[in-house]
N, C-alpha and C. Protein backbone atom coordinates (compact mmCIF):
# COMPACT_ATOMS: atom_id res chain seq x y z
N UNK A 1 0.85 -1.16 0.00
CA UNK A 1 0.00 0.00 0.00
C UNK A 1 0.90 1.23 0.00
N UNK A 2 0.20 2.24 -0.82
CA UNK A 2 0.87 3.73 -0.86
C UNK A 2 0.44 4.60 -0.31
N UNK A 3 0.79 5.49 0.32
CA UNK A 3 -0.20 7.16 0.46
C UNK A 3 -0.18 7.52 -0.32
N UNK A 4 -1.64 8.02 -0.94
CA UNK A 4 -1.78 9.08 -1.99
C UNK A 4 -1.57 11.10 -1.57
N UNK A 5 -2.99 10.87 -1.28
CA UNK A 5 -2.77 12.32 -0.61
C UNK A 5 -4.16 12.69 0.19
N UNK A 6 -4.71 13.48 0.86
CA UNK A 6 -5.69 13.69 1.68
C UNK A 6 -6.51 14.87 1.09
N UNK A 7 -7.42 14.59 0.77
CA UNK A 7 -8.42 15.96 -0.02
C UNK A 7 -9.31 16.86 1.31
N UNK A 8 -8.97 18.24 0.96
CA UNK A 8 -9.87 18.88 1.25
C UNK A 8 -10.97 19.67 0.70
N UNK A 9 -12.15 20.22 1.13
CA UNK A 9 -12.81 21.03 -0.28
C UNK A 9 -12.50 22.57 0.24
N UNK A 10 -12.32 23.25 -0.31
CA UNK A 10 -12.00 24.67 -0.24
C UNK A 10 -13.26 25.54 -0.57
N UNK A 11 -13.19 26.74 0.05
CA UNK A 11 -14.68 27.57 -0.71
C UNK A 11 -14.36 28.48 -1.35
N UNK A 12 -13.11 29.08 -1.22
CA UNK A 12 -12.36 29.92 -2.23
C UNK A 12 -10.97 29.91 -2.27
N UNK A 13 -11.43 29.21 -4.06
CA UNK A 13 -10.07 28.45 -4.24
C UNK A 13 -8.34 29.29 -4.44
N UNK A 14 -8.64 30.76 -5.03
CA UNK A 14 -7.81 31.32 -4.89
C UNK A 14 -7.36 31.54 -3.69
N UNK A 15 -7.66 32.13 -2.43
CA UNK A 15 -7.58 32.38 -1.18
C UNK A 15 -6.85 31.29 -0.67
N UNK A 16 -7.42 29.91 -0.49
CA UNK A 16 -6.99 28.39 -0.61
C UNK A 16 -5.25 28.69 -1.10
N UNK A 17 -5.28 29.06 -2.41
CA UNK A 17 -4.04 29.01 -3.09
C UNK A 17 -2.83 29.73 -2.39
N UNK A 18 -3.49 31.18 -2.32
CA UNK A 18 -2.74 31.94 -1.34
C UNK A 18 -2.44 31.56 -0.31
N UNK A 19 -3.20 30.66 0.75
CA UNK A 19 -2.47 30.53 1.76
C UNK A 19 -1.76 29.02 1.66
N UNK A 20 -1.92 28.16 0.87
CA UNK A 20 -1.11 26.61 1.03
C UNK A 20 0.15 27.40 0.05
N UNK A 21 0.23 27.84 -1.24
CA UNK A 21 1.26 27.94 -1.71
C UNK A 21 2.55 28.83 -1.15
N UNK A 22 1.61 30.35 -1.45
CA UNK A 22 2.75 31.26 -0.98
C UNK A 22 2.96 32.21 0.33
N UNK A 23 2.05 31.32 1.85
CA UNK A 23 2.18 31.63 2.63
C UNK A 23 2.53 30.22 3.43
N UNK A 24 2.52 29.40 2.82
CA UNK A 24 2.75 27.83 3.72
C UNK A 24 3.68 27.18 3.06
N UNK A 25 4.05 27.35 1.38
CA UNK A 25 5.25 27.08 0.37
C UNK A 25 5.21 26.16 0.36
N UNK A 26 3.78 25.93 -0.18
CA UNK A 26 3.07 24.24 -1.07
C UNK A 26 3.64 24.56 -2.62
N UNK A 27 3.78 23.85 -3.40
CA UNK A 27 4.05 23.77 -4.61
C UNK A 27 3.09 23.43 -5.41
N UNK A 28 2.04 23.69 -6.42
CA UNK A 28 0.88 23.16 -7.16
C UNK A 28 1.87 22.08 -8.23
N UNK A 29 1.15 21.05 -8.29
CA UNK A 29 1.76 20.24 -8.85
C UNK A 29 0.86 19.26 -9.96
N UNK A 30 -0.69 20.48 -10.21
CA UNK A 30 -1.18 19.68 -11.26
C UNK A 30 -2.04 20.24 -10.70
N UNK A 31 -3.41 20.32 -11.85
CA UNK A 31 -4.69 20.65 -11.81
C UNK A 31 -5.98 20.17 -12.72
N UNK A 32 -7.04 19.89 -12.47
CA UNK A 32 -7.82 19.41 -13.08
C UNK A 32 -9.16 20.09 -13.09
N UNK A 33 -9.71 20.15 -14.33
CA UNK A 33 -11.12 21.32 -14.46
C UNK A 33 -12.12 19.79 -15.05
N UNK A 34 -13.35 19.64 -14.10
CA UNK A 34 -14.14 18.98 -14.98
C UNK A 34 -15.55 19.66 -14.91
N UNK A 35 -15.93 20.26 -16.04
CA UNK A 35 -17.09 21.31 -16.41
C UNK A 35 -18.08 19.98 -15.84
N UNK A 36 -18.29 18.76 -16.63
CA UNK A 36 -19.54 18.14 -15.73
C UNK A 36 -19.65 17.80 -14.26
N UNK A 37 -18.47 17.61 -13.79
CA UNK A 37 -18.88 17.47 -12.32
C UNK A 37 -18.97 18.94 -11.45
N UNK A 38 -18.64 19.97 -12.49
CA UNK A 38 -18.70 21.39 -12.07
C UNK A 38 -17.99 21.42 -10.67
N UNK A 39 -16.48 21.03 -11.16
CA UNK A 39 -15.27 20.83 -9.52
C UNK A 39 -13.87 21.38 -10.21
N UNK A 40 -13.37 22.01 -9.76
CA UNK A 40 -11.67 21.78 -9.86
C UNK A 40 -10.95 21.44 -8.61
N UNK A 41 -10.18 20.31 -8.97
CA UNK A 41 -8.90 19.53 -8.49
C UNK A 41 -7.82 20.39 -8.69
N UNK A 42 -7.09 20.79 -7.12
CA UNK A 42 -5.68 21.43 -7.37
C UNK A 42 -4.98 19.94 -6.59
N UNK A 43 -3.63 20.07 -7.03
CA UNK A 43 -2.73 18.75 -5.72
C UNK A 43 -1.40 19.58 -5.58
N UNK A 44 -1.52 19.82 -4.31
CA UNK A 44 0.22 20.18 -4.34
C UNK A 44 0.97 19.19 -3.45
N UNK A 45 1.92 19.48 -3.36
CA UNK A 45 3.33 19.04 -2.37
C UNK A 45 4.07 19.81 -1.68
N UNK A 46 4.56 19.62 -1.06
CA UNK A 46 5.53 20.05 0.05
C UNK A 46 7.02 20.07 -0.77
N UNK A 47 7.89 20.97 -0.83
CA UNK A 47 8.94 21.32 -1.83
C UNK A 47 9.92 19.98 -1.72
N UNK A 48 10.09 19.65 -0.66
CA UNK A 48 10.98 18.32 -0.17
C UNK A 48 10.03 17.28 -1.27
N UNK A 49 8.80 17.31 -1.65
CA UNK A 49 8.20 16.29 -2.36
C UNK A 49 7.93 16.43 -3.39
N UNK A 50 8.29 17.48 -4.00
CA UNK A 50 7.66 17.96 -5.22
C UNK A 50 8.53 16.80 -6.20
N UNK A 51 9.28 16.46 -6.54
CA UNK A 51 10.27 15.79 -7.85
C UNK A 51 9.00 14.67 -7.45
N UNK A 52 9.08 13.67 -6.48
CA UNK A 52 8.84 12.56 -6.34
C UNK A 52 7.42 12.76 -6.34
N UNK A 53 6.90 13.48 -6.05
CA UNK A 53 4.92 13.64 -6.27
C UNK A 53 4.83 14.02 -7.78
N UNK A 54 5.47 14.44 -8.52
CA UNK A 54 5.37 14.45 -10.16
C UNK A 54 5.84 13.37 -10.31
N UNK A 55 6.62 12.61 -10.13
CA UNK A 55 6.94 11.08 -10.98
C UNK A 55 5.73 10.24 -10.13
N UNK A 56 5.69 10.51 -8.92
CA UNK A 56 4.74 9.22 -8.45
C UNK A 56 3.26 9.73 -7.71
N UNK A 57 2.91 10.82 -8.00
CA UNK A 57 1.14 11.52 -8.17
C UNK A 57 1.43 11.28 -6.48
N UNK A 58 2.26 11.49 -5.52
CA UNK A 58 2.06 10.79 -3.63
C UNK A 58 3.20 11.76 -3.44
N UNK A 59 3.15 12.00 -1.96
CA UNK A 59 2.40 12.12 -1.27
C UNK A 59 1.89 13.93 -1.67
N UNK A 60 0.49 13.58 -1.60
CA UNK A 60 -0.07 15.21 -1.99
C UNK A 60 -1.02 16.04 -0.85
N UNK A 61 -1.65 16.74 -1.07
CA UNK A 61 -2.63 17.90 -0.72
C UNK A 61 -3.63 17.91 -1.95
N UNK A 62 -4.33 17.30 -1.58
CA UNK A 62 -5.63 17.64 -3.01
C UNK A 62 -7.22 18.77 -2.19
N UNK A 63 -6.92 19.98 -2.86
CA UNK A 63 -7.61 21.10 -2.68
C UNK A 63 -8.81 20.77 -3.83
N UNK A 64 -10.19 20.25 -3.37
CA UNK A 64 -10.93 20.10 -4.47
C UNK A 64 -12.27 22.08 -4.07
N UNK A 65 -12.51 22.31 -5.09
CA UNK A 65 -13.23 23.26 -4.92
C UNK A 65 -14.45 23.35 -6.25
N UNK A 66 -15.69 22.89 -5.38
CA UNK A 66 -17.07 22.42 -6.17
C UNK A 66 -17.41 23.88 -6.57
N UNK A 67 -17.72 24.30 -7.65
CA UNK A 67 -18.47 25.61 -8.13
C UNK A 67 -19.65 25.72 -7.73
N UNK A 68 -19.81 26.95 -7.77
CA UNK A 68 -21.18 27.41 -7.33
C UNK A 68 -22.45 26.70 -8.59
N UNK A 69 -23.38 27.01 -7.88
CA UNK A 69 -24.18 26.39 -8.54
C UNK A 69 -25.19 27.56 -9.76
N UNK A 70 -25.59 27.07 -10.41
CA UNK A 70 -26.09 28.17 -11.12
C UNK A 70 -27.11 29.56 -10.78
N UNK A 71 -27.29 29.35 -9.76
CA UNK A 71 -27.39 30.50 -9.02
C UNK A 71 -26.59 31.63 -8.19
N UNK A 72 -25.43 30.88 -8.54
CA UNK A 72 -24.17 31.34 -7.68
C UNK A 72 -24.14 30.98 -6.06
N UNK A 73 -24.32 30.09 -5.34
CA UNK A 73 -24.64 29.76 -4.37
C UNK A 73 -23.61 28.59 -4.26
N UNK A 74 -22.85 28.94 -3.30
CA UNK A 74 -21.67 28.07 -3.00
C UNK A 74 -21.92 27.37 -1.53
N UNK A 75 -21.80 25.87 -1.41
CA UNK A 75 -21.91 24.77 -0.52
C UNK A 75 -21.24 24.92 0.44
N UNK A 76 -22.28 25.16 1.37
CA UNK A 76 -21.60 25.18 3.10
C UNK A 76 -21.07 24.49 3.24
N UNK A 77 -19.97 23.86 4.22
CA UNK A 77 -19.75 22.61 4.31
C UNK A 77 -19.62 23.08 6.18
N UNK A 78 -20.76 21.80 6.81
CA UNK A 78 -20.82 22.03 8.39
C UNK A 78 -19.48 20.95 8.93
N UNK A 79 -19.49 21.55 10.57
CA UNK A 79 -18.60 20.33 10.53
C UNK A 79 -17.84 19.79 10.02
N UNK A 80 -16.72 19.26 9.94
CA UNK A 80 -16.09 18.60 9.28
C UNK A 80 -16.15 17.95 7.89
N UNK A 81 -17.49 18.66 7.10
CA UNK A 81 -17.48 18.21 5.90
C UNK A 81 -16.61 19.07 5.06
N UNK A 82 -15.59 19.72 5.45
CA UNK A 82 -14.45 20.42 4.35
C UNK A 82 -13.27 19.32 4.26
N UNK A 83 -13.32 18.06 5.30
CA UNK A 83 -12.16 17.42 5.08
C UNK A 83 -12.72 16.34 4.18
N UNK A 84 -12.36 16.27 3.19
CA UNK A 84 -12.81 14.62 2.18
C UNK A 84 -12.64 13.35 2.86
N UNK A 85 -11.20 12.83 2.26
CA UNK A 85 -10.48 11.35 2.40
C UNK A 85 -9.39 11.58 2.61
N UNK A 86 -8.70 10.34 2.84
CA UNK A 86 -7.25 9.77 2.71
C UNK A 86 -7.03 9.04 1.76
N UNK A 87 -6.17 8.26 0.84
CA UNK A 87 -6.33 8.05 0.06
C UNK A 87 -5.08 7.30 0.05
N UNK A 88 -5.31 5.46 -0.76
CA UNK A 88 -4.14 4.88 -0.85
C UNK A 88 -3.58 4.53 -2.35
N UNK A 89 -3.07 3.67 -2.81
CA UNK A 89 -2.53 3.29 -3.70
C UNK A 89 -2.41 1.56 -3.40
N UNK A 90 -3.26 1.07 -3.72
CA UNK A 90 -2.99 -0.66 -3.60
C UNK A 90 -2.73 -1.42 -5.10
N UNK A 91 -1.83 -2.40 -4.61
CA UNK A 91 -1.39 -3.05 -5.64
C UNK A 91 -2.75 -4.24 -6.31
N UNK A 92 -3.40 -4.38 -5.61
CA UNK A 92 -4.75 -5.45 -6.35
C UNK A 92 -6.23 -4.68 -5.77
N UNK A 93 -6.65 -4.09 -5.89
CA UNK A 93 -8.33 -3.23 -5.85
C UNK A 93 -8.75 -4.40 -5.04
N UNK A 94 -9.01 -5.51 -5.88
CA UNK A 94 -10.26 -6.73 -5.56
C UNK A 94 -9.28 -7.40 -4.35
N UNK A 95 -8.12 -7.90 -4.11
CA UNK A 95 -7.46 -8.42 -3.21
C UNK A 95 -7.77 -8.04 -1.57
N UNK A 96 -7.16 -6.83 -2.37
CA UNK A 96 -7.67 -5.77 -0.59
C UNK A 96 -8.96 -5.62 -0.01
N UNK A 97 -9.70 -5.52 -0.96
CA UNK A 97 -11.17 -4.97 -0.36
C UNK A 97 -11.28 -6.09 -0.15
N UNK A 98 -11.18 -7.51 -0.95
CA UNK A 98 -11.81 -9.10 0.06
C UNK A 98 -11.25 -8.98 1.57
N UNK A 99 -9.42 -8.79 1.54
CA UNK A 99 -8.79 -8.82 2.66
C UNK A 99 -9.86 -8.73 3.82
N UNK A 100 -10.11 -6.96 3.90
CA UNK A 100 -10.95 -5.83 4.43
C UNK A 100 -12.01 -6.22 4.74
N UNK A 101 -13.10 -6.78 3.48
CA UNK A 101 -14.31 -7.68 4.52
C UNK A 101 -14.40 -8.58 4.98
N UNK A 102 -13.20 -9.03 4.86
CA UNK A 102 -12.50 -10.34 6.12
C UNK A 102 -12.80 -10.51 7.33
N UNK A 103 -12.29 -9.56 7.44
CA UNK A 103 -12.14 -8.33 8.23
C UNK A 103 -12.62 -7.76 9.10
N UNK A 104 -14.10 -7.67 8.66
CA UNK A 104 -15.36 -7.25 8.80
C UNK A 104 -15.31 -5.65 8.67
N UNK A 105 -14.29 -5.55 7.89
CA UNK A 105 -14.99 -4.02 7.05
C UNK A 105 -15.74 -3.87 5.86
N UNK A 106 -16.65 -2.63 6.47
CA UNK A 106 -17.88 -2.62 5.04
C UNK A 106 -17.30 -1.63 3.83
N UNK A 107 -17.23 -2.37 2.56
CA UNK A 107 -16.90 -1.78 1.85
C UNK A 107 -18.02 -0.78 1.47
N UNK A 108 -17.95 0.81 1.74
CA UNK A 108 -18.94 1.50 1.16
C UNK A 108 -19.27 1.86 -0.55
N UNK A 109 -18.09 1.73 -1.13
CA UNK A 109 -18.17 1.86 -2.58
C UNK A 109 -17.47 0.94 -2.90
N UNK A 110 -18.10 -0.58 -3.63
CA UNK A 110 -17.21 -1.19 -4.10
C UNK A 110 -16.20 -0.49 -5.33
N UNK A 111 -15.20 -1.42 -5.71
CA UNK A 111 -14.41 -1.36 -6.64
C UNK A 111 -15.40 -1.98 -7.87
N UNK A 112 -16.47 -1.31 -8.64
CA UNK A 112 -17.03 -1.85 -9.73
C UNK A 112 -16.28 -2.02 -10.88
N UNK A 113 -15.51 -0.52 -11.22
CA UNK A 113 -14.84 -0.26 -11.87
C UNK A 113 -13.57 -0.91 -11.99
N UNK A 114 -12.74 -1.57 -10.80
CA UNK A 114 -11.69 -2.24 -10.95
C UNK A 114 -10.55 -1.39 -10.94
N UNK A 115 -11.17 0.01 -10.79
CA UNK A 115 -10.17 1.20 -10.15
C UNK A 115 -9.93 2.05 -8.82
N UNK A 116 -11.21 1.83 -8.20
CA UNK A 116 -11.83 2.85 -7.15
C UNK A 116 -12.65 2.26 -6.07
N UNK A 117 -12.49 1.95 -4.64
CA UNK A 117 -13.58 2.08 -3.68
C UNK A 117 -12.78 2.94 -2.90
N UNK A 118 -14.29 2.85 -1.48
CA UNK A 118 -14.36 3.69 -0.71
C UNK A 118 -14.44 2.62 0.91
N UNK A 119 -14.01 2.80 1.65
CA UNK A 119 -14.26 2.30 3.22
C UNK A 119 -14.07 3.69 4.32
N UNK A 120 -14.80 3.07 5.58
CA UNK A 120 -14.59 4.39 6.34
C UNK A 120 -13.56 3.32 7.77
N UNK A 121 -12.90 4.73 8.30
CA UNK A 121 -12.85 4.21 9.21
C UNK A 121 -13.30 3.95 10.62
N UNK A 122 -13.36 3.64 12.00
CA UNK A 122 -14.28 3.36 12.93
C UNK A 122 -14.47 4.64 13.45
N UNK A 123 -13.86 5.77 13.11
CA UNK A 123 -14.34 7.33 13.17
C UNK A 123 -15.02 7.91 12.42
N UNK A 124 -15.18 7.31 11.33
CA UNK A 124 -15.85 7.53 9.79
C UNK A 124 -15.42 8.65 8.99
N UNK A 125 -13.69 8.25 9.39
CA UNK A 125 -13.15 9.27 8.15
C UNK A 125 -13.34 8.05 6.81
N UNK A 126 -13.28 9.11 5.64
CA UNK A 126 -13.00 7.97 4.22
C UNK A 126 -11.89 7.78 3.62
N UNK A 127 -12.05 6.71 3.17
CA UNK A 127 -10.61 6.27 2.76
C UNK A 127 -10.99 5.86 1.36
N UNK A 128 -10.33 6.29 0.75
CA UNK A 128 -10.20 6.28 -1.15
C UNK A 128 -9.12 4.72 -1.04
N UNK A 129 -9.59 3.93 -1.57
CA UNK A 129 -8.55 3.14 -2.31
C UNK A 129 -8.28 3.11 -3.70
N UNK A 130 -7.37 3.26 -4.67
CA UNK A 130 -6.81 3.23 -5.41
C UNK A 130 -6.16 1.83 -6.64
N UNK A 131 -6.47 1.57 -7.41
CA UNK A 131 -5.35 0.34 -8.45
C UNK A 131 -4.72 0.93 -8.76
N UNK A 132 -3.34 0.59 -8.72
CA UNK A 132 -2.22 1.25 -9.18
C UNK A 132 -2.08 0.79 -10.50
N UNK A 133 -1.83 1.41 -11.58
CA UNK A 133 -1.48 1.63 -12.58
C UNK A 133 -3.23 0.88 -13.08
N UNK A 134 -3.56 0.56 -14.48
CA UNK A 134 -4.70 0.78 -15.20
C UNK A 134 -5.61 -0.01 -14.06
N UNK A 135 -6.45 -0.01 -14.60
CA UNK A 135 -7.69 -0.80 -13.62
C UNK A 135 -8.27 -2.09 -14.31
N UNK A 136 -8.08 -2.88 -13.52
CA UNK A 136 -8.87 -4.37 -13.50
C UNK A 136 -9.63 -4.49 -14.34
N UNK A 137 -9.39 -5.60 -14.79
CA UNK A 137 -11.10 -5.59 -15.61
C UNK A 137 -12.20 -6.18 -14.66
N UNK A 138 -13.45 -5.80 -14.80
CA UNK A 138 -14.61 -5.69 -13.90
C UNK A 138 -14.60 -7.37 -13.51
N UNK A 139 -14.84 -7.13 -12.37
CA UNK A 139 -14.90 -8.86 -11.70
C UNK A 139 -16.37 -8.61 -10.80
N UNK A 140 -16.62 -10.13 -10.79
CA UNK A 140 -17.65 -10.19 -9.57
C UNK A 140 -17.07 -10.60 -8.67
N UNK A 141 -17.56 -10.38 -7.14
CA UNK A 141 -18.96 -9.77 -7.06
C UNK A 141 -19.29 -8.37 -7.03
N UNK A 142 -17.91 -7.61 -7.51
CA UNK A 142 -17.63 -6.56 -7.49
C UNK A 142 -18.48 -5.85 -8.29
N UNK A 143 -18.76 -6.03 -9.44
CA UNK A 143 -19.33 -5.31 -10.49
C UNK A 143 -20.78 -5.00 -10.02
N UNK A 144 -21.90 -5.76 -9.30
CA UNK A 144 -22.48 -6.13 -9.29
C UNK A 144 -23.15 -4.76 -7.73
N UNK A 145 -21.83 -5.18 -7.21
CA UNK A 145 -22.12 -4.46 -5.52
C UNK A 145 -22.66 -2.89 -5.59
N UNK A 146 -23.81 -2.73 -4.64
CA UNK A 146 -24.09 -1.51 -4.48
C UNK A 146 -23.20 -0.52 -3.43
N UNK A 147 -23.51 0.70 -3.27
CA UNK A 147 -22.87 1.01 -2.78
C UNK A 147 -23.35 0.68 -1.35
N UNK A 148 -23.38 0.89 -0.23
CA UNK A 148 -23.42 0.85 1.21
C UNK A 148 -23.70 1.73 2.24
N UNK A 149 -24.26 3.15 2.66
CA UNK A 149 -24.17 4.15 3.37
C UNK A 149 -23.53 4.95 2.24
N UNK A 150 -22.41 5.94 3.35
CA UNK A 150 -21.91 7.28 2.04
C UNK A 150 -20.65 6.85 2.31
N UNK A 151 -19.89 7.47 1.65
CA UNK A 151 -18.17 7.60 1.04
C UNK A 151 -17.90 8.66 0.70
């Protein structure tokens, strides 16, 4: 298993920028705009990590910041809903998550995809798991699984 990086959601993402980059001397190290999920993905690193978080996407800071909505009305987030996940990097998707409900952990988002679930932990932070490099091809009973509560 790898660390990826730990997401937070931001409410203003420039401000966000200003204070992780050039008052805390985070490094942006990639960004992502997706008009349908109406979100941008920033990830930075810590300067000691920056070479090795561009060759290996770890260990990061992922600043996600959801757009307003077409009314211009931007999402409270109460409580602790500004912190996302944690996030790993596993070498087999389907391996681990069997491990895990071994286990007797509930997988909340299976791996359908053969790229991606979700588990919480007994605090109910979330935890992103990850396939490292392409993704599985769809297996059962995976494909099949609903999701479980939230993630």
């Amino acid at each position: 298993m790898e660390y990826l990086h730990t997401m937070v959601r931001v409410k203003d993402l420039e401000a966000s920028l200003d204070f992780y980059c050039n008052k805390f001397g985070l490094i942006e190290t990639s960004r992502m705009e997706n008009e349908k999920g109406r979100f941008t993905l920033v990830f930075l690193a810590a300067k000691g990590d920056a070479e090795r978080a561009n060759e290996t996407k770890s260990p990061l800071l992922e600043l996600t910041y959801n757009w307003p909505d077409e009314d211009g009305k931007q999402e409270e987030y109460g409580s602790g809903r500004n912190f996302g996940h944690l996030a790993y990097r596993v070498e087999n998707i389907y391996e681990t998550c069997q491990n895990l409900m071994d286990k007797g952990v509930v997988i909340n988002r299976p791996p359908r995809d053969g790229h991606m679930a979700f588990v919480k932990s007994p605090d109910n932070i979330s935890i992103e798991l990850l396939q490292k490099g392409d993704a599985l091809e769809p297996q059962e009973p995976w494909a099949s699984m609903k999701n479980t509560g939230s993630w």
